[in-house]
C-alpha atoms as a PDB file:
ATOM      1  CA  UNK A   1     -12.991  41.561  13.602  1.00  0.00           C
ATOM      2  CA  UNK A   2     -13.396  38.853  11.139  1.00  0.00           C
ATOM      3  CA  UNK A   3     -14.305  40.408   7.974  1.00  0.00           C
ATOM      4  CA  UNK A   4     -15.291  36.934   5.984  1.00  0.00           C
ATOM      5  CA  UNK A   5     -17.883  35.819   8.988  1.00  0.00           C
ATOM      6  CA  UNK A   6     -18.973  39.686   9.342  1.00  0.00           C
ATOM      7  CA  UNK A   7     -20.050  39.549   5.753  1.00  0.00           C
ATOM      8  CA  UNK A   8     -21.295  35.820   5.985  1.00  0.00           C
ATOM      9  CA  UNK A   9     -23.971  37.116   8.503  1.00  0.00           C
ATOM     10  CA  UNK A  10     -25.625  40.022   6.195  1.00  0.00           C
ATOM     11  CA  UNK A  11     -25.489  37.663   3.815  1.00  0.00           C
ATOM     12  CA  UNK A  12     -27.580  35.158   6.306  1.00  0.00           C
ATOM     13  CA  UNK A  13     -29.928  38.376   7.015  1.00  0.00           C
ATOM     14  CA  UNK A  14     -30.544  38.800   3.726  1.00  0.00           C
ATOM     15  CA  UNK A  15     -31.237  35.473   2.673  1.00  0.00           C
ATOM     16  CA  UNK A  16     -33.459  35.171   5.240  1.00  0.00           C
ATOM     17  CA  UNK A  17     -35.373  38.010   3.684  1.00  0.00           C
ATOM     18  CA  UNK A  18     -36.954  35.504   1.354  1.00  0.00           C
ATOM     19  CA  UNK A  19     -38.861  33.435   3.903  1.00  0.00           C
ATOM     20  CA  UNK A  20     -40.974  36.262   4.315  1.00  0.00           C
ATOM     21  CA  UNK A  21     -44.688  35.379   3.271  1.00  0.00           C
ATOM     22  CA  UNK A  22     -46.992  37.623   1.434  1.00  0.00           C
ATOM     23  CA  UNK A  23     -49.054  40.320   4.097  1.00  0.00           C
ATOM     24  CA  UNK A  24     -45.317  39.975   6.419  1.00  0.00           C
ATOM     25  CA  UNK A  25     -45.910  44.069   7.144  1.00  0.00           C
ATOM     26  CA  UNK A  26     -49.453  43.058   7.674  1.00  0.00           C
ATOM     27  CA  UNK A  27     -50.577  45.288   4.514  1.00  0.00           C
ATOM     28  CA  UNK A  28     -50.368  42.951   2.018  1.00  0.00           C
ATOM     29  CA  UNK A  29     -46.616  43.500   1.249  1.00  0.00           C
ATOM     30  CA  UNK A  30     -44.702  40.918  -1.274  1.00  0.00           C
ATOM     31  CA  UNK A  31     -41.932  38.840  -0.282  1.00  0.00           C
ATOM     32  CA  UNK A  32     -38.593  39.244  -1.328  1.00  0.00           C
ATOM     33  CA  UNK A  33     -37.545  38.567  -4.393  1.00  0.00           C
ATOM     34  CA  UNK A  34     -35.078  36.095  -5.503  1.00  0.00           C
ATOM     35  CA  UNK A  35     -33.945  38.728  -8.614  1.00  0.00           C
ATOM     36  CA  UNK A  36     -33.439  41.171  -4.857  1.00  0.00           C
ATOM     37  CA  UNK A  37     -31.835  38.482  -2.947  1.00  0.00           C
ATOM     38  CA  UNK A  38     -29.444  37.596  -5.830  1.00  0.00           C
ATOM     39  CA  UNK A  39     -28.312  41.463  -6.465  1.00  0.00           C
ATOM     40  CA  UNK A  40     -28.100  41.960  -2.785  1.00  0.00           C
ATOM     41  CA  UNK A  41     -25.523  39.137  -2.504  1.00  0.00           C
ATOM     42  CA  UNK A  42     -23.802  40.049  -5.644  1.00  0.00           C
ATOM     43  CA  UNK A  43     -22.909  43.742  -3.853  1.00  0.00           C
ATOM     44  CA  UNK A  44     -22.182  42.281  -0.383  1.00  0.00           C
ATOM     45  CA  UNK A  45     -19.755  39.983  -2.283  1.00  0.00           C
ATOM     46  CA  UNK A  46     -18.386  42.793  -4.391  1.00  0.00           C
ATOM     47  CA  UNK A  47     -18.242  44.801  -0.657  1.00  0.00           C
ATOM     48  CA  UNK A  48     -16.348  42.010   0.626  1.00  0.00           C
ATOM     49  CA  UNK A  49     -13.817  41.945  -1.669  1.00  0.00           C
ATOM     50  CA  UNK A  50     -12.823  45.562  -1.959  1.00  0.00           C
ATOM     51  CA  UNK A  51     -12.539  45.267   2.174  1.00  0.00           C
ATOM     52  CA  UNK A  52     -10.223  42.684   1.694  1.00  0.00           C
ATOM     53  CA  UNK A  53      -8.428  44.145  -0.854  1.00  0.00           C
ATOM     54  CA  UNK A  54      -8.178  47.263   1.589  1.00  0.00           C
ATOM     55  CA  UNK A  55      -9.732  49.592  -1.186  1.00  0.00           C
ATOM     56  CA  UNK A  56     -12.680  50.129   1.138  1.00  0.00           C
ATOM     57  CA  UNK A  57     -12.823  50.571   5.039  1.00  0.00           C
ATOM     58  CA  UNK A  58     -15.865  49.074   5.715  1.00  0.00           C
ATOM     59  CA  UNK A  59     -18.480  47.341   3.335  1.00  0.00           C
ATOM     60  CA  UNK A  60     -20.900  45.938   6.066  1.00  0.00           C
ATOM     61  CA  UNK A  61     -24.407  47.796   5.529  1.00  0.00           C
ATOM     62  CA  UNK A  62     -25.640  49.560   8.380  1.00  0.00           C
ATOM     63  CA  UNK A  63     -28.941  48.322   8.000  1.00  0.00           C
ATOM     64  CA  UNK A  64     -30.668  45.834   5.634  1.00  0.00           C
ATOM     65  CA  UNK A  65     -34.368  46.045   5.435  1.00  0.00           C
ATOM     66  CA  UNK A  66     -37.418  44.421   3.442  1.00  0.00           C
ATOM     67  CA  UNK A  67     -39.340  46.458   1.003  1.00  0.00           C
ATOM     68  CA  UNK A  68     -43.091  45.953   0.660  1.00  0.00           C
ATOM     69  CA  UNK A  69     -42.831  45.868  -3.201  1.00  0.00           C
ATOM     70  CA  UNK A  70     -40.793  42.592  -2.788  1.00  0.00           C
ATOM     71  CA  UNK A  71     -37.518  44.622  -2.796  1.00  0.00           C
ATOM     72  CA  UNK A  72     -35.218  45.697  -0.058  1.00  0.00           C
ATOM     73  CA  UNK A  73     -32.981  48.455   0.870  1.00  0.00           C
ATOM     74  CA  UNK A  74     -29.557  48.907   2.715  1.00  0.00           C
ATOM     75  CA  UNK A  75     -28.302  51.309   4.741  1.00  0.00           C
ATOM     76  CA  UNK A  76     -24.273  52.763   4.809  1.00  0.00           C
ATOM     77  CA  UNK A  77     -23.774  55.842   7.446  1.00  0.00           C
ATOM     78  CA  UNK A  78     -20.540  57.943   7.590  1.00  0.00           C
ATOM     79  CA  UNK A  79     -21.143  60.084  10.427  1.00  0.00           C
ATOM     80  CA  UNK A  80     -24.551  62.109   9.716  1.00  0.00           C
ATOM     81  CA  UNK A  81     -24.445  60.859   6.360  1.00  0.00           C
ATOM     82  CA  UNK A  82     -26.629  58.167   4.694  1.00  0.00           C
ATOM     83  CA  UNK A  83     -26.522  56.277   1.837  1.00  0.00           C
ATOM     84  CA  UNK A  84     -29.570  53.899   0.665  1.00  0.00           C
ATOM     85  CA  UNK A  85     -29.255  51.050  -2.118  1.00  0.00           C
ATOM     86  CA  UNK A  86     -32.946  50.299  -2.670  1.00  0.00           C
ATOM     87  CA  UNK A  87     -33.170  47.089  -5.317  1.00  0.00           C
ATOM     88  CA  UNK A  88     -36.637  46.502  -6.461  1.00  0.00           C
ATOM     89  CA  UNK A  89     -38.059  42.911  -6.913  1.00  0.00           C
ATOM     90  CA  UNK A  90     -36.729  43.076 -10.861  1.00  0.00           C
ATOM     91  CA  UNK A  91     -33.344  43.448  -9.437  1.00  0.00           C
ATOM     92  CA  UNK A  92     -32.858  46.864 -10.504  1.00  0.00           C
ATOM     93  CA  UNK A  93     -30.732  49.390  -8.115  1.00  0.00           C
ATOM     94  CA  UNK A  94     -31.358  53.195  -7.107  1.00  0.00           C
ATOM     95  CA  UNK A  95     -29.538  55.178  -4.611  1.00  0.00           C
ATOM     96  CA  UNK A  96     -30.101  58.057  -2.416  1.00  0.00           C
ATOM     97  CA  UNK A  97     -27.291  60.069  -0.452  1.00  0.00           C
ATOM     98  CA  UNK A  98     -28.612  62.178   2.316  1.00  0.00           C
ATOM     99  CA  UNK A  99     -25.211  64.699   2.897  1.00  0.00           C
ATOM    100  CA  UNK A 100     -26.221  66.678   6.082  1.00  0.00           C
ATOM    101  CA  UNK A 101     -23.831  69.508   5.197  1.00  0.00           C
ATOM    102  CA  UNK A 102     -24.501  69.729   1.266  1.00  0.00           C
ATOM    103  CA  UNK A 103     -26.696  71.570  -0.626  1.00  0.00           C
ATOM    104  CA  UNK A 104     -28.906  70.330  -2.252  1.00  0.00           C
ATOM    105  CA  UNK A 105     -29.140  67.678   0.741  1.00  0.00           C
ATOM    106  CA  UNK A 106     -30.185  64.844  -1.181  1.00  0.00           C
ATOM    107  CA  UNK A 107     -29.245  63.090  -4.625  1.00  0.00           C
ATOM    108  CA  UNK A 108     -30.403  60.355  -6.075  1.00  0.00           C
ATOM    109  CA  UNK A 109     -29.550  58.279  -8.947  1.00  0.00           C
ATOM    110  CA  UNK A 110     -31.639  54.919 -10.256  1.00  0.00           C
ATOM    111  CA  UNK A 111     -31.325  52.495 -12.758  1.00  0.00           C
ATOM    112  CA  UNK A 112     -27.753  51.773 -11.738  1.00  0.00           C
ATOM    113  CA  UNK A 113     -25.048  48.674 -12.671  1.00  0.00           C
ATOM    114  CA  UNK A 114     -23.477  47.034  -9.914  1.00  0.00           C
ATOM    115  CA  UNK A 115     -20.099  48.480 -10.545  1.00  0.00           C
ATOM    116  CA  UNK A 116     -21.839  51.779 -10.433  1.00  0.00           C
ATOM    117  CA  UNK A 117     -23.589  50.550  -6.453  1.00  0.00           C
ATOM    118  CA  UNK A 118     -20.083  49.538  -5.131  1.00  0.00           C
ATOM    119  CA  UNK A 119     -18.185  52.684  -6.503  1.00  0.00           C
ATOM    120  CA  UNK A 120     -21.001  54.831  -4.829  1.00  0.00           C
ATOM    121  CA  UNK A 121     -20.456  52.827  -1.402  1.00  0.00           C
ATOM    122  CA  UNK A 122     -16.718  52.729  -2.039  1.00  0.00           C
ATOM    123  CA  UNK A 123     -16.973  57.189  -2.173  1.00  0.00           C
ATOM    124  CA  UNK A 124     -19.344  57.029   0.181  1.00  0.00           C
ATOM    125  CA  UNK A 125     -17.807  55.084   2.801  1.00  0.00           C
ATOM    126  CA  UNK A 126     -13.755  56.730   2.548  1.00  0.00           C
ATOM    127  CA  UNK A 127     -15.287  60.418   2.597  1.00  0.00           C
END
């Protein structure tokens, strides 16, 4: 696996985000915002790094998504485990673990730094 060209293509995907027009989910849904696109790029890179460094397994998202406010959202998994980075169209980050096995099943956290997104997938990722 080639780690840089891995994290070159969600890059790609989410840049690509952007071209979206207004109405792309057919309900009148915003495109992507270039604060989004710039903080999704900023954690990929931060991602990257720690993989390289070997202080994370894997940084790739699962799944990277548009978000109808002219946000998006990515998707970690770790087994039955999810973890979603939603950044709103202001650039501003939440995140919501779903633990299967946990009580209280969810948590969720907003309003959150960058170093405080990459620790969470850094935990997240090496439980």
């Amino acid at each position: 696996m080639n780690v840089v060209s891995d994290f070159r293509s969600v890059k790609e995907e989410i840049r690509s985000l952007s071209n979206l027009r207004e109405g792309w989910d057919t309900y009148g849904g915003l495109p992507t915002s270039a604060d989004a696109v710039l903080q999704a790029s900023l954690l990929i890179d931060g991602l990257r790094e720690r993989q390289l460094d070997g202080s994370i397994r894997s940084g790739l998202p699962y799944h990277v998504s548009p978000l109808a406010t002219g946000g998006m959202q990515l998707e970690w998994r770790n087994g039955q485990d999810a973890l979603e980075i939603e950044i709103d169209n202001a650039g501003r980050m939440s995140a919501l673990f779903d633990r299967s096995n946990s009580v209280p099943r969810f948590e969720e956290h907003e309003d959150l730094s960058t170093a405080d997104v990459l620790q969470a997938i850094t935990s997240f990722s090496s439980v």
